[in-house]
N, C-alpha and C. Protein backbone atom coordinates (compact mmCIF):
# COMPACT_ATOMS: atom_id res chain seq x y z
N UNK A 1 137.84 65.88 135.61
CA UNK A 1 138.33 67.12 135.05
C UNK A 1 137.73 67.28 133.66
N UNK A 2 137.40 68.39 133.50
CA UNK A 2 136.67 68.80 132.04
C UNK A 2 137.66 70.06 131.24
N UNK A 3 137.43 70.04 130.04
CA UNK A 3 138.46 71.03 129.35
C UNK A 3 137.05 72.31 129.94
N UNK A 4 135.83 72.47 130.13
CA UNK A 4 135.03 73.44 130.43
C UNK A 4 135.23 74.47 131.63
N UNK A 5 136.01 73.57 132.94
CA UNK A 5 135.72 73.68 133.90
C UNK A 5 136.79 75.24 134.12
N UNK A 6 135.96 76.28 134.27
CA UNK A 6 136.49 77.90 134.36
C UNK A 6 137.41 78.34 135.92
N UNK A 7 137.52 77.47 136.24
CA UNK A 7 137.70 77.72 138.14
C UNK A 7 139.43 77.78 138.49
N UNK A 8 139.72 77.66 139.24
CA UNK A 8 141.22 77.48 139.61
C UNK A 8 141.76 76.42 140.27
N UNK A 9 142.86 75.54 139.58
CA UNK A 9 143.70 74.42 140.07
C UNK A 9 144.67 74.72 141.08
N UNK A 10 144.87 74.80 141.79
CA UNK A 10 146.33 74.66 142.62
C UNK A 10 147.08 73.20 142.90
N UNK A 11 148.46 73.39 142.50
CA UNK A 11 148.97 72.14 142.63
C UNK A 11 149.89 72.32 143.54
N UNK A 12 150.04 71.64 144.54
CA UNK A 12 151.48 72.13 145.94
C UNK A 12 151.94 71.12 146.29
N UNK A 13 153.34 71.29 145.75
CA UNK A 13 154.25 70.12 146.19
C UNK A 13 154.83 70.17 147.83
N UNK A 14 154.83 69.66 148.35
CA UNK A 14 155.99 69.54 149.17
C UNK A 14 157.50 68.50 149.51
N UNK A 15 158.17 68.85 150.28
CA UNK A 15 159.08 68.20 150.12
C UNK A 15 159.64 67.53 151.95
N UNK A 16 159.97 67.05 152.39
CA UNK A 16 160.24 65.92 153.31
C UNK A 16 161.02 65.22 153.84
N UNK A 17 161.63 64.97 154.50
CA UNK A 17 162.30 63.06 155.13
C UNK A 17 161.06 62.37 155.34
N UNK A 18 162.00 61.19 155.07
CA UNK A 18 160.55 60.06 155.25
C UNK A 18 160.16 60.27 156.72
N UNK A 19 161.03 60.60 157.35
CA UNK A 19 160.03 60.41 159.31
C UNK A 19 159.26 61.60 159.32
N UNK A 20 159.16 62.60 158.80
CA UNK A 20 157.72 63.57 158.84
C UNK A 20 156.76 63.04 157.92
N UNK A 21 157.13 62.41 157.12
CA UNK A 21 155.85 62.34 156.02
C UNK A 21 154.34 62.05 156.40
N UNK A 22 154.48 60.82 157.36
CA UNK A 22 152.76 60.77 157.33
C UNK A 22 152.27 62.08 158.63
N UNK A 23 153.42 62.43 159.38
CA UNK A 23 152.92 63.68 160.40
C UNK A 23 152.19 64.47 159.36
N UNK A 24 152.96 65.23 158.57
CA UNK A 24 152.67 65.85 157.50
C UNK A 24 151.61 65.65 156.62
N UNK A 25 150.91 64.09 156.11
CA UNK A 25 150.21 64.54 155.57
C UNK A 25 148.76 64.32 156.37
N UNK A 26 149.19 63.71 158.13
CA UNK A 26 148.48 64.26 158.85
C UNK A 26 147.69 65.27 158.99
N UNK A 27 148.99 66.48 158.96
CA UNK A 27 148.38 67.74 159.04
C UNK A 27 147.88 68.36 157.77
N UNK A 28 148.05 67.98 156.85
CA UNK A 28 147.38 68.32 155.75
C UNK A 28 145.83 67.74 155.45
N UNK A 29 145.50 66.24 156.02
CA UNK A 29 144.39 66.09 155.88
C UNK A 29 143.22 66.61 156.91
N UNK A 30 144.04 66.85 158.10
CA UNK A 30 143.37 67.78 159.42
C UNK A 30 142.84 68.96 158.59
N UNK A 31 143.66 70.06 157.44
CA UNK A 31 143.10 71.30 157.19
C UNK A 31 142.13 70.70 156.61
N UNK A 32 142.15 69.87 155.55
CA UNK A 32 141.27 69.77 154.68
C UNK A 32 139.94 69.05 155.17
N UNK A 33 139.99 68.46 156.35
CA UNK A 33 138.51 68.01 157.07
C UNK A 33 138.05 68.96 157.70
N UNK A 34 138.94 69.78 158.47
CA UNK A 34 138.65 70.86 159.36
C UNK A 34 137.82 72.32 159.15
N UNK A 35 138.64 72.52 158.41
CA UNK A 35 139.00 73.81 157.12
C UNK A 35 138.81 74.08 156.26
N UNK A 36 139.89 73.69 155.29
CA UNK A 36 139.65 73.90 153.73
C UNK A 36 138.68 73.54 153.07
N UNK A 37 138.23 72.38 153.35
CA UNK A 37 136.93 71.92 152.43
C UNK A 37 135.76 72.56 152.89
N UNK A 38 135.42 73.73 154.06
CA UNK A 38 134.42 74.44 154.40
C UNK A 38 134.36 75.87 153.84
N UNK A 39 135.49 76.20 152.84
CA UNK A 39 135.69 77.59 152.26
C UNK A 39 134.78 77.71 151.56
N UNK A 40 134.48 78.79 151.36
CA UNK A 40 134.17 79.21 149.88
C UNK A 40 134.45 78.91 148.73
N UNK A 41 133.88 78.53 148.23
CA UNK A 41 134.35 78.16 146.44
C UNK A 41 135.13 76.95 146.72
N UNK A 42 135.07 76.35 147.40
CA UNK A 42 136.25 74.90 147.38
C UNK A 42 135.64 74.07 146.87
N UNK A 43 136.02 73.36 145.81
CA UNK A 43 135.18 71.82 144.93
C UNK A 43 135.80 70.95 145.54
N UNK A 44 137.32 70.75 145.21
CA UNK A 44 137.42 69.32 145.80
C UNK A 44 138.86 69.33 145.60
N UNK A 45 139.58 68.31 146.32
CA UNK A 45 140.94 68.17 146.11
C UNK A 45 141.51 66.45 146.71
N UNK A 46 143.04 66.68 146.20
CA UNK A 46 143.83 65.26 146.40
C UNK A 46 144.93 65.23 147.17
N UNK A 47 145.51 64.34 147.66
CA UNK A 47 146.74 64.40 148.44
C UNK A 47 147.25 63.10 148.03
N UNK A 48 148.63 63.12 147.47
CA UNK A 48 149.28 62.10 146.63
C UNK A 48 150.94 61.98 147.85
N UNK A 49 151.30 60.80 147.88
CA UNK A 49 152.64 60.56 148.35
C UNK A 49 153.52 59.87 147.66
N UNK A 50 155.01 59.67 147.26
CA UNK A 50 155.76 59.42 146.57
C UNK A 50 155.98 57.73 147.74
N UNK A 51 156.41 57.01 146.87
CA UNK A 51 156.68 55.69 147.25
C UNK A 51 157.95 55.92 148.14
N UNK A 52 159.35 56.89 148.18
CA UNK A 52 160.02 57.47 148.90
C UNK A 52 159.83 57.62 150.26
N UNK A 53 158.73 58.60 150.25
CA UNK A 53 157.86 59.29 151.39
C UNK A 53 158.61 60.73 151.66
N UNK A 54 159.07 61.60 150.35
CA UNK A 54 159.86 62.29 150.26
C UNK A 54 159.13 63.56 149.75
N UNK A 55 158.09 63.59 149.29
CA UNK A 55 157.39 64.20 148.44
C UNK A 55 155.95 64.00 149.00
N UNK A 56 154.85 65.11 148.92
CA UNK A 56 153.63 64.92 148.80
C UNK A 56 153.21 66.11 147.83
N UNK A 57 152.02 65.40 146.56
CA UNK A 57 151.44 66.32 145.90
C UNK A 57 149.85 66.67 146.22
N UNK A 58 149.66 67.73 146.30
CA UNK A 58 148.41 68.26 146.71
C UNK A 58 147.70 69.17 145.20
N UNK A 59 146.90 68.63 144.98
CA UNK A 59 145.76 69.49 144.03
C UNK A 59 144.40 69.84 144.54
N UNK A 60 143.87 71.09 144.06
CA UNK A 60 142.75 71.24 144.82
C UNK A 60 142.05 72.11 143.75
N UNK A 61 141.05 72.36 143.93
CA UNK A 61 140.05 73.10 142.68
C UNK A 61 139.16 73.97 143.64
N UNK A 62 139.47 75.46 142.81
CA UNK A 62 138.54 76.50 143.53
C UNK A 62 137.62 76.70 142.66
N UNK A 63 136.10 77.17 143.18
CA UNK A 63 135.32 78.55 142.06
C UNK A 63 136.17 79.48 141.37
N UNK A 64 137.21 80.30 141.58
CA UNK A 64 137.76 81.45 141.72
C UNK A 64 139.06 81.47 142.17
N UNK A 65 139.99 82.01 141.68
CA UNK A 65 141.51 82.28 142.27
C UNK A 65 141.22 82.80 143.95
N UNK A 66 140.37 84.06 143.40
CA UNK A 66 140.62 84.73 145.02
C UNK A 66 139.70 84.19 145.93
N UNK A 67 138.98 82.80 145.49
CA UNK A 67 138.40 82.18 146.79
C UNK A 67 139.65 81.13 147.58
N UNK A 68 140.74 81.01 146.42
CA UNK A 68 142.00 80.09 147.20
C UNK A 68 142.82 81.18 147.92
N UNK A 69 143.05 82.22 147.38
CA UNK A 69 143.78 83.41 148.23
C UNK A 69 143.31 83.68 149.40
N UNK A 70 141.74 83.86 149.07
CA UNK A 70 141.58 84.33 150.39
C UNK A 70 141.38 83.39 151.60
N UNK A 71 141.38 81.52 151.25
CA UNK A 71 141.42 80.98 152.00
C UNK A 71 142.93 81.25 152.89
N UNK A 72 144.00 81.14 151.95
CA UNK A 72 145.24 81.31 152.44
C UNK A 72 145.21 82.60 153.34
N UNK A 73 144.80 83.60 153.34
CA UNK A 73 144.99 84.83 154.19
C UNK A 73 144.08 84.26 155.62
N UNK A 74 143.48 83.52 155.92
CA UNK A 74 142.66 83.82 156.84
C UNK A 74 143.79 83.70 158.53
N UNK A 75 143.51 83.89 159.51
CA UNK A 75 144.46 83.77 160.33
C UNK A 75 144.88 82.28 160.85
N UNK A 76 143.23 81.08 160.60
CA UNK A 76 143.63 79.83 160.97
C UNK A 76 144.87 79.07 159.84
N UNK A 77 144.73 79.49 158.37
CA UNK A 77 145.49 78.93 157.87
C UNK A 77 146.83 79.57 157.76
N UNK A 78 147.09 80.44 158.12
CA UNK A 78 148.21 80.98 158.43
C UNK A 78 148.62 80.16 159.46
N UNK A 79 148.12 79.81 160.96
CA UNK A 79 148.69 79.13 161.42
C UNK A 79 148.86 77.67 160.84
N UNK A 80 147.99 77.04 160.55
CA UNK A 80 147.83 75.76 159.76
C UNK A 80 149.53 75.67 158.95
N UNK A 81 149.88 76.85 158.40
CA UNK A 81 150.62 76.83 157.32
C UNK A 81 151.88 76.88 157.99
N UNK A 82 152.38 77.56 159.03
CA UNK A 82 153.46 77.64 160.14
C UNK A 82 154.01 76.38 160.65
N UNK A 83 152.80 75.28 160.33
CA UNK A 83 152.91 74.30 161.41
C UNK A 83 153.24 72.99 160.18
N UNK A 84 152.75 73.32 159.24
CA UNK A 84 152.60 72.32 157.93
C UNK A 84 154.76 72.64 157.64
N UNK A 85 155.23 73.90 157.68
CA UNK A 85 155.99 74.20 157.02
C UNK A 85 157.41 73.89 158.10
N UNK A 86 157.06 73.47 159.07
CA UNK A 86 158.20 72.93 160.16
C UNK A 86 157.42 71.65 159.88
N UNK A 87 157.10 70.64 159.26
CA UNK A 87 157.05 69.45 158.75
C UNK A 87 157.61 68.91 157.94
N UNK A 88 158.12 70.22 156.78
CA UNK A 88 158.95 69.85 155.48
C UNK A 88 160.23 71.11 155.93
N UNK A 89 160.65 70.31 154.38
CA UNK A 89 161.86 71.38 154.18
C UNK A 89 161.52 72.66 152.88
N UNK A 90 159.97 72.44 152.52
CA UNK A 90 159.59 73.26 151.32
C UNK A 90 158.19 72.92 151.59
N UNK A 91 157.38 74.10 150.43
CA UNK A 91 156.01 73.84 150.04
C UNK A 91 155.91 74.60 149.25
N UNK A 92 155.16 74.55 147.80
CA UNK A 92 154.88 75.97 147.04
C UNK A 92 153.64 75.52 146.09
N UNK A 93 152.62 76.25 146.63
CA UNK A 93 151.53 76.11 145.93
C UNK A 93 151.22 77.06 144.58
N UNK A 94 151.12 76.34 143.43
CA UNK A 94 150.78 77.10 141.70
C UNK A 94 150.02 76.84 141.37
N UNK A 95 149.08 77.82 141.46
CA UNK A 95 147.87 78.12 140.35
C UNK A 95 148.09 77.58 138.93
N UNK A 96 147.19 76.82 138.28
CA UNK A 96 147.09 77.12 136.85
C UNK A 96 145.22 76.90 136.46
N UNK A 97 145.64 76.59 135.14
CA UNK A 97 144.13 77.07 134.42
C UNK A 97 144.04 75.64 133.65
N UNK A 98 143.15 75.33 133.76
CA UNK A 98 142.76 73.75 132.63
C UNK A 98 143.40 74.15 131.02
N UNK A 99 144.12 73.55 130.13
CA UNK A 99 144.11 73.96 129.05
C UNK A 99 143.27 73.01 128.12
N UNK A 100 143.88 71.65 128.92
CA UNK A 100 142.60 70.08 127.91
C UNK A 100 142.97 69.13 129.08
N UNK A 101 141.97 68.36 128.65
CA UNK A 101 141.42 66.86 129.52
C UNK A 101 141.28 65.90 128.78
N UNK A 102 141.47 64.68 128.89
CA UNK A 102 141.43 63.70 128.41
C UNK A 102 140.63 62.42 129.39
């Protein structure tokens, strides 16, 4: 991470019982081999799990806001997202902007 880098972060938590968790981040690493990492503007991203197995954090880095929007609109991740969201009991993905790096 660079304080330079002009592009868009998304950070998306979700939330869980431990007996979906690795389904879940199953299906989360399925989009991101499948899918997500073939978009447009996609640099790169992480998938983090809580020692719980209650929680997973997801970060990801676009070119552009509306190259992450418009990944989200397409019709596969719509389904992707139907199927991710009967895995948890939540998900909410937030944009932000680099302010500093260390």
């Amino acid at each position: 991470m660079s304080p330079e880098f002009t592009g868009q972060t998304v950070i998306t938590t979700f939330e869980m019982t431990p007996g979906t968790a690795y389904d879940l981040m199953e299906a989360l690493r399925d989009a991101y081999d499948d899918f997500i990492s073939k978009q447009p503007g996609f640099i790169a991203a992480g998938l983090h799990m809580n020692d719980a197995q209650t929680r997973i954090a997801n970060y990801s880095q676009w070119r552009d806001r509306k190259d992450f929007q418009a990944m989200l609109r397409t019709p596969e991740m719509r389904e992707r997202n139907k199927k991710i969201l009967e895995l948890c009991s939540r998900f909410e993905p937030v944009m932000y902007e680099v302010v500093a790096a260390y």
